[in-house]
PDB file of N, CA and C in Angstrom:
ATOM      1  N   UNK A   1       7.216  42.818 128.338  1.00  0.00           N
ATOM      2  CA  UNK A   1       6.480  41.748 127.696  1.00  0.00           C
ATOM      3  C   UNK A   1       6.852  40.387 128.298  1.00  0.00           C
ATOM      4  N   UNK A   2       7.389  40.140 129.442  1.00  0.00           N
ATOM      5  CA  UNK A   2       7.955  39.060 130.407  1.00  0.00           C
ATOM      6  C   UNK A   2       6.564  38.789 130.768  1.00  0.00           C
ATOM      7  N   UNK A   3       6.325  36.997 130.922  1.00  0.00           N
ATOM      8  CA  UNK A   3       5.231  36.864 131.020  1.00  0.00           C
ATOM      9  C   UNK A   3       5.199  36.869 132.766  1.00  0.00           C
ATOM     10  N   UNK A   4       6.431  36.435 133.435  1.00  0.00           N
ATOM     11  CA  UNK A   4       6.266  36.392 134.707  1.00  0.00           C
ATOM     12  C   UNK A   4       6.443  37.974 135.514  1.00  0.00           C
ATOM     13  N   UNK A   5       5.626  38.103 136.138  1.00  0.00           N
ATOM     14  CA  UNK A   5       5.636  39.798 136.930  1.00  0.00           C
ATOM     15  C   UNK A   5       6.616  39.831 137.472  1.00  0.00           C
ATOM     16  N   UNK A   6       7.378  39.177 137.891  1.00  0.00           N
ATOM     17  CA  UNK A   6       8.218  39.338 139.211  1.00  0.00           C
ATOM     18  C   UNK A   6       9.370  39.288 138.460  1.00  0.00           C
ATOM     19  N   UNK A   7       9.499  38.886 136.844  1.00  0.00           N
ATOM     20  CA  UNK A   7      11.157  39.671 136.392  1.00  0.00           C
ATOM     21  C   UNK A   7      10.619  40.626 135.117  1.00  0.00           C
ATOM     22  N   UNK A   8       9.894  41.053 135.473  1.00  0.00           N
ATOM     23  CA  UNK A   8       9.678  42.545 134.828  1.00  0.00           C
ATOM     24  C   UNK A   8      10.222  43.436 134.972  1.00  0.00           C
ATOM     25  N   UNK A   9      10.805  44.117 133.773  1.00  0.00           N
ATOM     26  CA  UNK A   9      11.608  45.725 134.819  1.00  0.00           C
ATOM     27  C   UNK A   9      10.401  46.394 135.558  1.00  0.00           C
ATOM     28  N   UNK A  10      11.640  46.749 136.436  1.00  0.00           N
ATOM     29  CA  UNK A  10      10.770  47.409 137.599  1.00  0.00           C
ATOM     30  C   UNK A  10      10.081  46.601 138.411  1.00  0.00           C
ATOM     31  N   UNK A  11      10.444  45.039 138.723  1.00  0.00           N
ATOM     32  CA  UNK A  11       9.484  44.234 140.119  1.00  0.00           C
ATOM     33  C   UNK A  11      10.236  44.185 140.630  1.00  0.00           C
ATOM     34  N   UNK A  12      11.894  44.545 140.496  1.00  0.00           N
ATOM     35  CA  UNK A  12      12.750  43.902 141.336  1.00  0.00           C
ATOM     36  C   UNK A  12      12.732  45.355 143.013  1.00  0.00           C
ATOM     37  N   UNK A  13      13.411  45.091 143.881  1.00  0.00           N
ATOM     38  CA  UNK A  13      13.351  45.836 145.356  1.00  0.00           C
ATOM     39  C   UNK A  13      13.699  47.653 144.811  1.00  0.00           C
ATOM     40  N   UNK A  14      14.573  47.555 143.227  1.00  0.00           N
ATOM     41  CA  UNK A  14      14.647  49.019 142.749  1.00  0.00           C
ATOM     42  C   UNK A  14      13.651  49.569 142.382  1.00  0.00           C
ATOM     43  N   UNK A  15      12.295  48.620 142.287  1.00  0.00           N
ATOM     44  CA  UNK A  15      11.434  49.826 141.734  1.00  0.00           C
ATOM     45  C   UNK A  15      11.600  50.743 140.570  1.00  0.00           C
ATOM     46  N   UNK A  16      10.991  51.284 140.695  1.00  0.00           N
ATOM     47  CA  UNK A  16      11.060  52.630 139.248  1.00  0.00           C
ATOM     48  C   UNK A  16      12.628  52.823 138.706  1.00  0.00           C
ATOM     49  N   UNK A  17      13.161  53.027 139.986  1.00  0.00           N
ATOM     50  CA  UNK A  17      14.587  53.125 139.686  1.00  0.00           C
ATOM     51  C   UNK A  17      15.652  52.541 138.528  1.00  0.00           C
ATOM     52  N   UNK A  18      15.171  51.029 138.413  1.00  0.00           N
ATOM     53  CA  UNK A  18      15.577  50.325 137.732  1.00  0.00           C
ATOM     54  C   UNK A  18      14.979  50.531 136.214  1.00  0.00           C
ATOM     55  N   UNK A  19      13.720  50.582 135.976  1.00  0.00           N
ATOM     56  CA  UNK A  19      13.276  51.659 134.601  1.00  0.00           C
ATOM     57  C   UNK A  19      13.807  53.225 134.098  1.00  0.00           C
ATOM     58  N   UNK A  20      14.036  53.619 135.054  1.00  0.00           N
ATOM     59  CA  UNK A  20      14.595  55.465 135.195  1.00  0.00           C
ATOM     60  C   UNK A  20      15.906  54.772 134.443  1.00  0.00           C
ATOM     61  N   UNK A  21      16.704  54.044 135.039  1.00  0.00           N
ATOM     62  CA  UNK A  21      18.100  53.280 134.392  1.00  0.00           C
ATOM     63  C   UNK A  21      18.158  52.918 133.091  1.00  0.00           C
ATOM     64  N   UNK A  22      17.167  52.794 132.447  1.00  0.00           N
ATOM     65  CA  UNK A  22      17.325  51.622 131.200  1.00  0.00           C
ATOM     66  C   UNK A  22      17.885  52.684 130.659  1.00  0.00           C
ATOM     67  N   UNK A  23      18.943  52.013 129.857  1.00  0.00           N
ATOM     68  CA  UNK A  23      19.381  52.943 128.440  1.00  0.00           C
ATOM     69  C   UNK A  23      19.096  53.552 127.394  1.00  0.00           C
ATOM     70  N   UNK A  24      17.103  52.946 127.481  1.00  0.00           N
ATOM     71  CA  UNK A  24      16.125  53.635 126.448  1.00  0.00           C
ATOM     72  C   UNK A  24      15.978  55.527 126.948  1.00  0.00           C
ATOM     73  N   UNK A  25      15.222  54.928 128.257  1.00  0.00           N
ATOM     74  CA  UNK A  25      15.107  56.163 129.192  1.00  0.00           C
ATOM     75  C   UNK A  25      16.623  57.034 129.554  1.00  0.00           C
ATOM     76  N   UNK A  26      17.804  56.540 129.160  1.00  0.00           N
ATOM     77  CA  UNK A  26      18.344  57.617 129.741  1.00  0.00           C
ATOM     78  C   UNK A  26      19.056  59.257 129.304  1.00  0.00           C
ATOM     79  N   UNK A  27      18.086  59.767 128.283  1.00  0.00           N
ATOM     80  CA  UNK A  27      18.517  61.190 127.855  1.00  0.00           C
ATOM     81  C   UNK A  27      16.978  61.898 128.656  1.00  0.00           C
ATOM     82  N   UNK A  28      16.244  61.095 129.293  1.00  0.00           N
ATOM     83  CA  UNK A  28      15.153  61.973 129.804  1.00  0.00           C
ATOM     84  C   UNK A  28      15.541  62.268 131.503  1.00  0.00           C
ATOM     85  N   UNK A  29      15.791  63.503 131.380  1.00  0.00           N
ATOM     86  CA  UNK A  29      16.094  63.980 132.784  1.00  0.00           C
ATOM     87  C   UNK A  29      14.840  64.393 134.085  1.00  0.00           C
ATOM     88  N   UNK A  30      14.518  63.232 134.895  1.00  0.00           N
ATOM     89  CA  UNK A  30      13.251  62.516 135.773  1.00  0.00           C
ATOM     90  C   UNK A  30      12.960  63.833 136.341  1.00  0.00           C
ATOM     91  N   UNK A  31      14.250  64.646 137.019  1.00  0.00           N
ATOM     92  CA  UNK A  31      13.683  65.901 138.280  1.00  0.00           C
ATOM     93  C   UNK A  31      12.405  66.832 137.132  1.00  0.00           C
ATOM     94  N   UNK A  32      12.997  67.421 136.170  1.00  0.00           N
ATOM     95  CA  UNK A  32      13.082  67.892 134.722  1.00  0.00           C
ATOM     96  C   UNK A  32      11.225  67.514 134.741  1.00  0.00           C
ATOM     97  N   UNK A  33      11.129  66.528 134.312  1.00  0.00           N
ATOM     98  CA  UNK A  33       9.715  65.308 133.751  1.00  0.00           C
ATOM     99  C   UNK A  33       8.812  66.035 134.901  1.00  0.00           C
ATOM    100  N   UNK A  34       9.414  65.493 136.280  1.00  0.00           N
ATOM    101  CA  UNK A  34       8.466  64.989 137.743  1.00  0.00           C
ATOM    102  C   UNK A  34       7.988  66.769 137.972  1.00  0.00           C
ATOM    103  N   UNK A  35       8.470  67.779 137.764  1.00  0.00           N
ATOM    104  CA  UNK A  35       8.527  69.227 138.076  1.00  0.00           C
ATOM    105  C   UNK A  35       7.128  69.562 136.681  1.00  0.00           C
ATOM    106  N   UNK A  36       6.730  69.159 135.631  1.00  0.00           N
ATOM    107  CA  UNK A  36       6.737  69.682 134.384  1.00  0.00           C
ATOM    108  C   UNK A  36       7.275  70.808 133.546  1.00  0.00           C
ATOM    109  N   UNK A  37       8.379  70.449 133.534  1.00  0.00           N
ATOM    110  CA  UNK A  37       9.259  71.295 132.749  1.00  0.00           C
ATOM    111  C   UNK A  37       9.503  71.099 131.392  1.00  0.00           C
ATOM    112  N   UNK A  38       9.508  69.796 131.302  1.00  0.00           N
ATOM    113  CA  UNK A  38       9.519  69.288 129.814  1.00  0.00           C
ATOM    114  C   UNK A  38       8.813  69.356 128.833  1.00  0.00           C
ATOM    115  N   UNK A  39       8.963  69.933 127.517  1.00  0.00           N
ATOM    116  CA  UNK A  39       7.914  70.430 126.542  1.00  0.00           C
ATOM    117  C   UNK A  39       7.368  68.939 126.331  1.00  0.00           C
ATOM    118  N   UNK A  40       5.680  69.016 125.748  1.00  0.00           N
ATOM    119  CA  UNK A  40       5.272  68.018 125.116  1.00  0.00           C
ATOM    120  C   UNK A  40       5.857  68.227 123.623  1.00  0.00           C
ATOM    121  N   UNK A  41       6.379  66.972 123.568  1.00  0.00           N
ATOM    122  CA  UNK A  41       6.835  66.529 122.223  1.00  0.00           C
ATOM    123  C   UNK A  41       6.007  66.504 120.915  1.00  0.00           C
ATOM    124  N   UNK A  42       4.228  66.890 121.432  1.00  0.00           N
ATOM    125  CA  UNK A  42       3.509  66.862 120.094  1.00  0.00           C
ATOM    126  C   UNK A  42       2.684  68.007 120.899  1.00  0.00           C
ATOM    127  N   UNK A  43       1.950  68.916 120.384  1.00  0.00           N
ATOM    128  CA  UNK A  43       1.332  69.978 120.767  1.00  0.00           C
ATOM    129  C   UNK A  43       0.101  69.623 119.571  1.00  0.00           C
ATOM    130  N   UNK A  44      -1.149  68.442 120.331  1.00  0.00           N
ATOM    131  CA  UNK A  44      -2.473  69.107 119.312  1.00  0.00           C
ATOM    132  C   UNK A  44      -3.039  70.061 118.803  1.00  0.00           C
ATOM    133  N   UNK A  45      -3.230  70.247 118.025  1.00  0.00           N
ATOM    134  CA  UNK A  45      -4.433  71.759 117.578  1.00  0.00           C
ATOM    135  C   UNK A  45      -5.809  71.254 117.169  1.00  0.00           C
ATOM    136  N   UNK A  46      -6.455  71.552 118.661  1.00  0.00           N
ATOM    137  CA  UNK A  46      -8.143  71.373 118.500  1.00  0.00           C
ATOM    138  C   UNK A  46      -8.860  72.396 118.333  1.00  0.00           C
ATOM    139  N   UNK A  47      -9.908  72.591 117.972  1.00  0.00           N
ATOM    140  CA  UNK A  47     -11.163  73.699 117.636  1.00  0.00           C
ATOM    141  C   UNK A  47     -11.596  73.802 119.024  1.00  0.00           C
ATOM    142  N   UNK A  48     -12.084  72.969 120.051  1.00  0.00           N
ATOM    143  CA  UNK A  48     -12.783  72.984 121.030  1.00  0.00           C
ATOM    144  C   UNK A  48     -12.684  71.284 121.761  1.00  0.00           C
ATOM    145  N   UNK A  49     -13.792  71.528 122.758  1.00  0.00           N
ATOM    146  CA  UNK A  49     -13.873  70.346 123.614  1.00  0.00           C
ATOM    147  C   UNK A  49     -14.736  69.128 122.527  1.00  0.00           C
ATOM    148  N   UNK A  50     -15.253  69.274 121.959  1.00  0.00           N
ATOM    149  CA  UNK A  50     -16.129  68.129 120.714  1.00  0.00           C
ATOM    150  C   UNK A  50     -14.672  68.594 119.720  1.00  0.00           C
ATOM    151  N   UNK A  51     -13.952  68.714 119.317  1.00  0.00           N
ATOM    152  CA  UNK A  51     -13.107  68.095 118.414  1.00  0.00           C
ATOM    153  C   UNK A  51     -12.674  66.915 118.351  1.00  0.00           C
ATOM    154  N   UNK A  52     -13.097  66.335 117.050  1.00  0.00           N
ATOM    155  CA  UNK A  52     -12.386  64.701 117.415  1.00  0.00           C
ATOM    156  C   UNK A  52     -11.927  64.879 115.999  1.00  0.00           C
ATOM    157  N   UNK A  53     -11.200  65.416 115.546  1.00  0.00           N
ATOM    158  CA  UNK A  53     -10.149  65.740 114.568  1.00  0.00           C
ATOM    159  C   UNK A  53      -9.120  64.469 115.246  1.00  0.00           C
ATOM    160  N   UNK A  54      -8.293  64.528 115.934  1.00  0.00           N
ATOM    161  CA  UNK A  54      -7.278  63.967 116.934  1.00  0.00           C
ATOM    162  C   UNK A  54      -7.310  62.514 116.777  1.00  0.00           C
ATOM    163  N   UNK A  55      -8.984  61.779 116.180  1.00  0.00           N
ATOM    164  CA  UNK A  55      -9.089  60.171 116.842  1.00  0.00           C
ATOM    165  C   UNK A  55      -9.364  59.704 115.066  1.00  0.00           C
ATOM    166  N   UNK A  56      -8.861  58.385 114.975  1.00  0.00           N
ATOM    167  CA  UNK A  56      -9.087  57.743 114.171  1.00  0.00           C
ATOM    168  C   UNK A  56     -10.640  57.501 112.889  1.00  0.00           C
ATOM    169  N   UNK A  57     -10.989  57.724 111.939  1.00  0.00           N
ATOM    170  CA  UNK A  57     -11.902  57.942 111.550  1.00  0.00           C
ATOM    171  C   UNK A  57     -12.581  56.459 111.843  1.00  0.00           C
ATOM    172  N   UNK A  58     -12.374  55.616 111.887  1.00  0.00           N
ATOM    173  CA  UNK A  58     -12.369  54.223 111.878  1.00  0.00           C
ATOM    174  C   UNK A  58     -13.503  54.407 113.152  1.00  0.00           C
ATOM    175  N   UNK A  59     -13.192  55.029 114.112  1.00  0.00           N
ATOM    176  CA  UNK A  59     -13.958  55.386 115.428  1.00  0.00           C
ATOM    177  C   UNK A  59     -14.793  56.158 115.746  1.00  0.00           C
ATOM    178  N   UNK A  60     -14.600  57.619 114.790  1.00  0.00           N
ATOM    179  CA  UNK A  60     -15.528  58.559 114.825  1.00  0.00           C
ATOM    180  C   UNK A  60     -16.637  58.364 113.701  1.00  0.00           C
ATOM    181  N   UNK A  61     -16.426  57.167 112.958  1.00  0.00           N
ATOM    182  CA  UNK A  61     -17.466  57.459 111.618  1.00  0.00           C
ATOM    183  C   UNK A  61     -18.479  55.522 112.333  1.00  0.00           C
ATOM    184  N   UNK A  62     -17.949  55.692 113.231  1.00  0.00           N
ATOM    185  CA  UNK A  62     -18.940  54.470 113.778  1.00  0.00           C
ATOM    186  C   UNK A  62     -20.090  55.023 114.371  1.00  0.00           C
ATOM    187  N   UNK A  63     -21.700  54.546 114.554  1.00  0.00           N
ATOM    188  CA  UNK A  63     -22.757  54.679 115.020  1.00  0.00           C
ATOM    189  C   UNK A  63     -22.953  54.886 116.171  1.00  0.00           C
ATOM    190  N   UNK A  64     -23.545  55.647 116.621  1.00  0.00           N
ATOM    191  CA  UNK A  64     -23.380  56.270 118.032  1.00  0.00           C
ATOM    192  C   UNK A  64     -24.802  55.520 118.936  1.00  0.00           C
ATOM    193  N   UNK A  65     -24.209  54.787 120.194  1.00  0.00           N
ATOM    194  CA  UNK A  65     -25.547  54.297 120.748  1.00  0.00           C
ATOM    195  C   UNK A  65     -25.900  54.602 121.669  1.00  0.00           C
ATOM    196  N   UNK A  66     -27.236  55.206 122.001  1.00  0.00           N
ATOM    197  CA  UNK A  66     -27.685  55.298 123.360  1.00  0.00           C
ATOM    198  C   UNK A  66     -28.086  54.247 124.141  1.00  0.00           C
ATOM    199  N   UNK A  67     -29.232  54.668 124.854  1.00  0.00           N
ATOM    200  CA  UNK A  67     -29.495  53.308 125.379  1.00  0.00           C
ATOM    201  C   UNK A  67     -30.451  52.366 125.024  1.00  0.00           C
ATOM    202  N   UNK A  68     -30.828  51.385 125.520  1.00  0.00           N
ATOM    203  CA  UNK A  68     -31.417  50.503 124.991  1.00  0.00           C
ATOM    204  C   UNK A  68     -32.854  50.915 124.228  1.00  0.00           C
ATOM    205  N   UNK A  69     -33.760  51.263 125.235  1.00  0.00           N
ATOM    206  CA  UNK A  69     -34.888  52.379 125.078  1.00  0.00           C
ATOM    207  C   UNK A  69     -34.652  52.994 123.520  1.00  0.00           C
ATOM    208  N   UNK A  70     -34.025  53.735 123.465  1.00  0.00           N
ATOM    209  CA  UNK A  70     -33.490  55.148 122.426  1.00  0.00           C
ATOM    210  C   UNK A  70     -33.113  54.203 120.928  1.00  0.00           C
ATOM    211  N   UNK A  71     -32.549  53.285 121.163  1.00  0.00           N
ATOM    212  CA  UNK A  71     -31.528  52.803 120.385  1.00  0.00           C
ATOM    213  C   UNK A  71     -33.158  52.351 118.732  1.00  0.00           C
ATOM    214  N   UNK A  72     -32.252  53.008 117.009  1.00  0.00           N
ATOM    215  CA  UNK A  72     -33.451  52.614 116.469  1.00  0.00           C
ATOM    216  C   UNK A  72     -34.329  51.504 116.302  1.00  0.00           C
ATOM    217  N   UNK A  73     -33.432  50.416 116.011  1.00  0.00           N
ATOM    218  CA  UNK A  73     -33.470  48.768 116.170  1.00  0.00           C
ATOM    219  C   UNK A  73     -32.694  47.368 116.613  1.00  0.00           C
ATOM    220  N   UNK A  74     -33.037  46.592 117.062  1.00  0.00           N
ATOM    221  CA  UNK A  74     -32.461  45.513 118.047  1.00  0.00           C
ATOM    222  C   UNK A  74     -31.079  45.061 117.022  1.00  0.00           C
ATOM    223  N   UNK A  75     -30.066  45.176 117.577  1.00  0.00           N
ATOM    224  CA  UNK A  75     -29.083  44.705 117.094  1.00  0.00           C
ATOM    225  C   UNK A  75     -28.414  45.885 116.387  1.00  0.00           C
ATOM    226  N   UNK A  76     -28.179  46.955 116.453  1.00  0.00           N
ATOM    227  CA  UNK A  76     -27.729  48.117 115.495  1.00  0.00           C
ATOM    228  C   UNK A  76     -26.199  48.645 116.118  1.00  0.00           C
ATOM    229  N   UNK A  77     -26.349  48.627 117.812  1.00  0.00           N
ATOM    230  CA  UNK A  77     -25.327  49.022 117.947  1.00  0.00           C
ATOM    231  C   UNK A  77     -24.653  47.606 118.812  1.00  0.00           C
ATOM    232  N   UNK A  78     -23.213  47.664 118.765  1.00  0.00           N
ATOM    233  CA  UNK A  78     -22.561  46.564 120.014  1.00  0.00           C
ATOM    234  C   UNK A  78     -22.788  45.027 119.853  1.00  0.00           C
ATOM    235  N   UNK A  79     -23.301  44.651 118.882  1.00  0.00           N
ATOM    236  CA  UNK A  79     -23.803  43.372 118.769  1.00  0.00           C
ATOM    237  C   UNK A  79     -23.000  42.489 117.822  1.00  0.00           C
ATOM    238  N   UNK A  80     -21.757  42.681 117.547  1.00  0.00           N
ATOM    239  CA  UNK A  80     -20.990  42.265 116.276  1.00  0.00           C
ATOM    240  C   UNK A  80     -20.226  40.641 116.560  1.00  0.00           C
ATOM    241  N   UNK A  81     -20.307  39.541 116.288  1.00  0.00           N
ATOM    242  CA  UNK A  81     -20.019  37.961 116.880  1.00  0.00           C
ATOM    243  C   UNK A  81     -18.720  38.080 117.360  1.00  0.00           C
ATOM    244  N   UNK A  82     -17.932  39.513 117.545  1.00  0.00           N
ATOM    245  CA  UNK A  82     -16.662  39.661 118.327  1.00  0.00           C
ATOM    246  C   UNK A  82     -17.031  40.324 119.132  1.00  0.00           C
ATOM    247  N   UNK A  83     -18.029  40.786 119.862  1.00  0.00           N
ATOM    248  CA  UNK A  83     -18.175  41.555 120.838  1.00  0.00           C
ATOM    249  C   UNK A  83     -18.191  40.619 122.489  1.00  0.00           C
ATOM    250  N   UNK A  84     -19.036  39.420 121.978  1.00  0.00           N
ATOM    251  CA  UNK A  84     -18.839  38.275 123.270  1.00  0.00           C
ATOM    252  C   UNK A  84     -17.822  37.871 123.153  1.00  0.00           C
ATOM    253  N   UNK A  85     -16.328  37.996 123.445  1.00  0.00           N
ATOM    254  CA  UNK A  85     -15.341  37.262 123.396  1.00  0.00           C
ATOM    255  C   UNK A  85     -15.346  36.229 124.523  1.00  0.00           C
ATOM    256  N   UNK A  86     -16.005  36.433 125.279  1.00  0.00           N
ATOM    257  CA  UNK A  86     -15.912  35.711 126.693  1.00  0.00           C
ATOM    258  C   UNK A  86     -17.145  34.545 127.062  1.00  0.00           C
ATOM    259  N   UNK A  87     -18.095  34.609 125.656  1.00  0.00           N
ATOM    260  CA  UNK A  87     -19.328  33.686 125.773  1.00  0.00           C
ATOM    261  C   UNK A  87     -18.782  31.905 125.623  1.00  0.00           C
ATOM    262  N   UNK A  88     -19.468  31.432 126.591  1.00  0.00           N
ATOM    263  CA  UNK A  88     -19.133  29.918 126.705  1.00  0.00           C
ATOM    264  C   UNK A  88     -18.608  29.851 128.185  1.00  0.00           C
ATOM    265  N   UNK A  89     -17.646  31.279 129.105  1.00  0.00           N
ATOM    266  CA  UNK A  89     -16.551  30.917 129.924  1.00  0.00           C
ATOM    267  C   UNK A  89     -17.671  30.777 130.701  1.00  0.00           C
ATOM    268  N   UNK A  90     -17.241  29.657 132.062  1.00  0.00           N
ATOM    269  CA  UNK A  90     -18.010  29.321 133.093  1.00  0.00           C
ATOM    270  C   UNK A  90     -17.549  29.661 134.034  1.00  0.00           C
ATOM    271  N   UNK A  91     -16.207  30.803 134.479  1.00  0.00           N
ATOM    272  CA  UNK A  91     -16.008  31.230 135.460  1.00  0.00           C
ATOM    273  C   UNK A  91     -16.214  32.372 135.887  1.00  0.00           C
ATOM    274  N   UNK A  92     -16.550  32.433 137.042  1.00  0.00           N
ATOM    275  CA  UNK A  92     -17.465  33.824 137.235  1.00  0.00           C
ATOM    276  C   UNK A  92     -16.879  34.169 138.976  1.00  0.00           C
ATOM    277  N   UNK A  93     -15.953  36.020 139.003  1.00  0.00           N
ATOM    278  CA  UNK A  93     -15.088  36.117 139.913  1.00  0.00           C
ATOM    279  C   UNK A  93     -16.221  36.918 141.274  1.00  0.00           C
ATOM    280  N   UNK A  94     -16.971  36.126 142.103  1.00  0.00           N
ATOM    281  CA  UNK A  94     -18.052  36.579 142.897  1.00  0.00           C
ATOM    282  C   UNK A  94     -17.326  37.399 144.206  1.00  0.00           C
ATOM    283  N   UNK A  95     -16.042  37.666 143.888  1.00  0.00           N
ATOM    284  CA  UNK A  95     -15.628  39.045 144.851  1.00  0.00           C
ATOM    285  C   UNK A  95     -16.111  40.054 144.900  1.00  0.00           C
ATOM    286  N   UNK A  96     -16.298  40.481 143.203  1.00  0.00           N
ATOM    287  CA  UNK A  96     -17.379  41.727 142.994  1.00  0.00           C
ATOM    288  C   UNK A  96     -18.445  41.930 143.279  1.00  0.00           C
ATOM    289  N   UNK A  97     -19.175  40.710 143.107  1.00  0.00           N
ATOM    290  CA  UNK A  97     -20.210  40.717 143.271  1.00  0.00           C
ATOM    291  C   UNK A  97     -21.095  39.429 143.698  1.00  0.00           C
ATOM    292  N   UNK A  98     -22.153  38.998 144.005  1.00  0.00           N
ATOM    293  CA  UNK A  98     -22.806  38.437 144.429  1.00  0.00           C
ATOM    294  C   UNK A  98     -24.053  37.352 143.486  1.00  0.00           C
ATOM    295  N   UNK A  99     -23.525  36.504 142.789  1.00  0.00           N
ATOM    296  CA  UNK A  99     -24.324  36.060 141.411  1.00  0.00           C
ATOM    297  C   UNK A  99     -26.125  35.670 141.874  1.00  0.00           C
ATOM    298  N   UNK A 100     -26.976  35.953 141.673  1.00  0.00           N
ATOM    299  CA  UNK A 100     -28.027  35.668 141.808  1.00  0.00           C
ATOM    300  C   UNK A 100     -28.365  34.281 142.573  1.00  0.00           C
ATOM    301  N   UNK A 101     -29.431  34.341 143.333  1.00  0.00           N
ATOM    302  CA  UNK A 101     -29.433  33.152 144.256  1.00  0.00           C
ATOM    303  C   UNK A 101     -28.641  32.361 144.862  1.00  0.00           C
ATOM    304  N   UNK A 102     -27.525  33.341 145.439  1.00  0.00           N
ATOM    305  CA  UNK A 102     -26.723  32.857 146.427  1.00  0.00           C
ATOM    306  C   UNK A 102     -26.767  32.817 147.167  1.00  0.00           C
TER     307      UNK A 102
END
């Protein structure tokens, strides 16, 4: 949570190494991990590939949207005054892409 990257664990020339070290990480044995040898610590039990038992109801009991076309009426899905978090910003990163009439 260091706001600068470069004293983050793990920016320094040790690399990973220096995370593998921390005293949080150290009862987890890496060869052990890197091989998969290590049991998962939680084992789900799903019905199938559509089980969403697993995800928050908060997420699964939300409205499902297709596309625009499909969708029943204007404003139903994605449209909530927190969805533009980014409306007003005037900077626009044209590495990606190429903004109209350039």
């Amino acid at each position: 949570m260091t706001r600068d990257p470069n004293k983050r664990l793990g920016s320094g020339t040790a690399d990973a190494a220096e995370i593998k070290s921390h005293t949080f990480f150290e009862e987890i044995d890496w060869e052990k991990l890197a091989g998969g040898e290590v049991p998962s610590p939680w084992d789900p039990q799903i019905s199938g590939s559509l089980d969403t038992s697993q995800f928050d109801k908060e997420f699964t009991n939300m409205p499902m949207c297709s596309p625009k076309s499909l969708q029943p009426q204007a404003g139903f899905c994605g449209q909530t005054p927190q969805d533009n978090v980014f409306e007003g910003f005037t900077f626009t990163d044209t590495t990606f892409y190429a903004p109209p009439n350039a």
